[in-house]
Protein backbone atom coordinates (compact mmCIF):
# COMPACT_ATOMS: atom_id res chain seq x y z
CA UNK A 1 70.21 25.23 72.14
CA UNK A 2 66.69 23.99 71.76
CA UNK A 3 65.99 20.46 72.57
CA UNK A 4 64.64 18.84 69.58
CA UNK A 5 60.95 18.80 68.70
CA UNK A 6 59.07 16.20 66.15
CA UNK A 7 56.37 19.16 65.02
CA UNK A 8 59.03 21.33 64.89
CA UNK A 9 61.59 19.21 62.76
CA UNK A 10 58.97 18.07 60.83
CA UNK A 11 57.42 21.61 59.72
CA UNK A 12 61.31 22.88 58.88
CA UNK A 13 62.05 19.89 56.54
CA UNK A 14 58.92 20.45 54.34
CA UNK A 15 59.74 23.84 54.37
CA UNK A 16 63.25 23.22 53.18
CA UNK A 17 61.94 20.75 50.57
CA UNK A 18 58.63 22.36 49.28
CA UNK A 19 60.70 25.05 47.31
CA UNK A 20 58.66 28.19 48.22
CA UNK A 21 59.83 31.12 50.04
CA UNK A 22 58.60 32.54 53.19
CA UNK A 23 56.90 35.13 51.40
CA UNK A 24 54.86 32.76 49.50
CA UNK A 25 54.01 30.80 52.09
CA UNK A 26 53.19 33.69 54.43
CA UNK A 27 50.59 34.65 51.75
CA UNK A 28 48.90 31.27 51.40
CA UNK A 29 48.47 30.85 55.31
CA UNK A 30 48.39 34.02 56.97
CA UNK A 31 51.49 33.79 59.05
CA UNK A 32 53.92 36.56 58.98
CA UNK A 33 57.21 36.25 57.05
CA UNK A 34 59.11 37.68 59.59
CA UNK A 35 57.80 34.86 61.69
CA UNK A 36 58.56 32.52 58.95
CA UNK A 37 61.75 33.55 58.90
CA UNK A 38 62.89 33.60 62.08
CA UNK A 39 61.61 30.16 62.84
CA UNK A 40 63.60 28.84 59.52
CA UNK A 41 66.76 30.13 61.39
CA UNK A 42 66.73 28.79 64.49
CA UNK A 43 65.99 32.31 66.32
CA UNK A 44 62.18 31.34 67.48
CA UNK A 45 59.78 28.65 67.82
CA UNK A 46 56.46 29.00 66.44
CA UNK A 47 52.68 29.52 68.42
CA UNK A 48 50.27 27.27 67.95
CA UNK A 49 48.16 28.29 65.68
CA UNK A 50 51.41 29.09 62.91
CA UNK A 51 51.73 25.40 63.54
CA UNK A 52 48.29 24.41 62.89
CA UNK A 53 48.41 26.75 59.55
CA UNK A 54 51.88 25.51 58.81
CA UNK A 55 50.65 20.60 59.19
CA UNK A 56 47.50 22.23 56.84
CA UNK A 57 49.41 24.03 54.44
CA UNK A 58 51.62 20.60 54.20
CA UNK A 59 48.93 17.99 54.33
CA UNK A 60 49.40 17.16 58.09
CA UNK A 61 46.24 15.78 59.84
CA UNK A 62 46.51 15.20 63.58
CA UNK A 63 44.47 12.00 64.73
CA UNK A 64 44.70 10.15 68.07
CA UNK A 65 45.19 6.70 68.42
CA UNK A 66 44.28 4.05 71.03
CA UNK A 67 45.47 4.22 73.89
């Protein structure tokens, strides 16, 4: 069992909620369905860069506060 993850939690709730399959949103940003998939069950985590495709396909914008 995977420890939970705030990225990771966050990216599979707006892919619950935005109503699109993985096929569709493999198309608009390049990550594989199969990928897509497998993160949306639980089997694997994601790299990086799906990640980074995944927070700009939602709106995300990482900024760094003070401190």
């Amino acid at each position: 069992m995977r420890k939970e993850n705030y990225i990771e939690t966050t990216l599979l709730r707006e892919l619950e909620k935005s109503g699109q399959t993985p096929a569709e949103i493999a198309n608009l940003t390049g990550i594989e369905r199969s990928v897509l998939s497998r993160f949306m069950s639980g089997e694997r985590g994601l790299s990086v860069w799906a990640a980074a495709q995944l927070l700009r396909h939602f709106g995300y914008r990482i900024t760094k506060g003070k401190g």
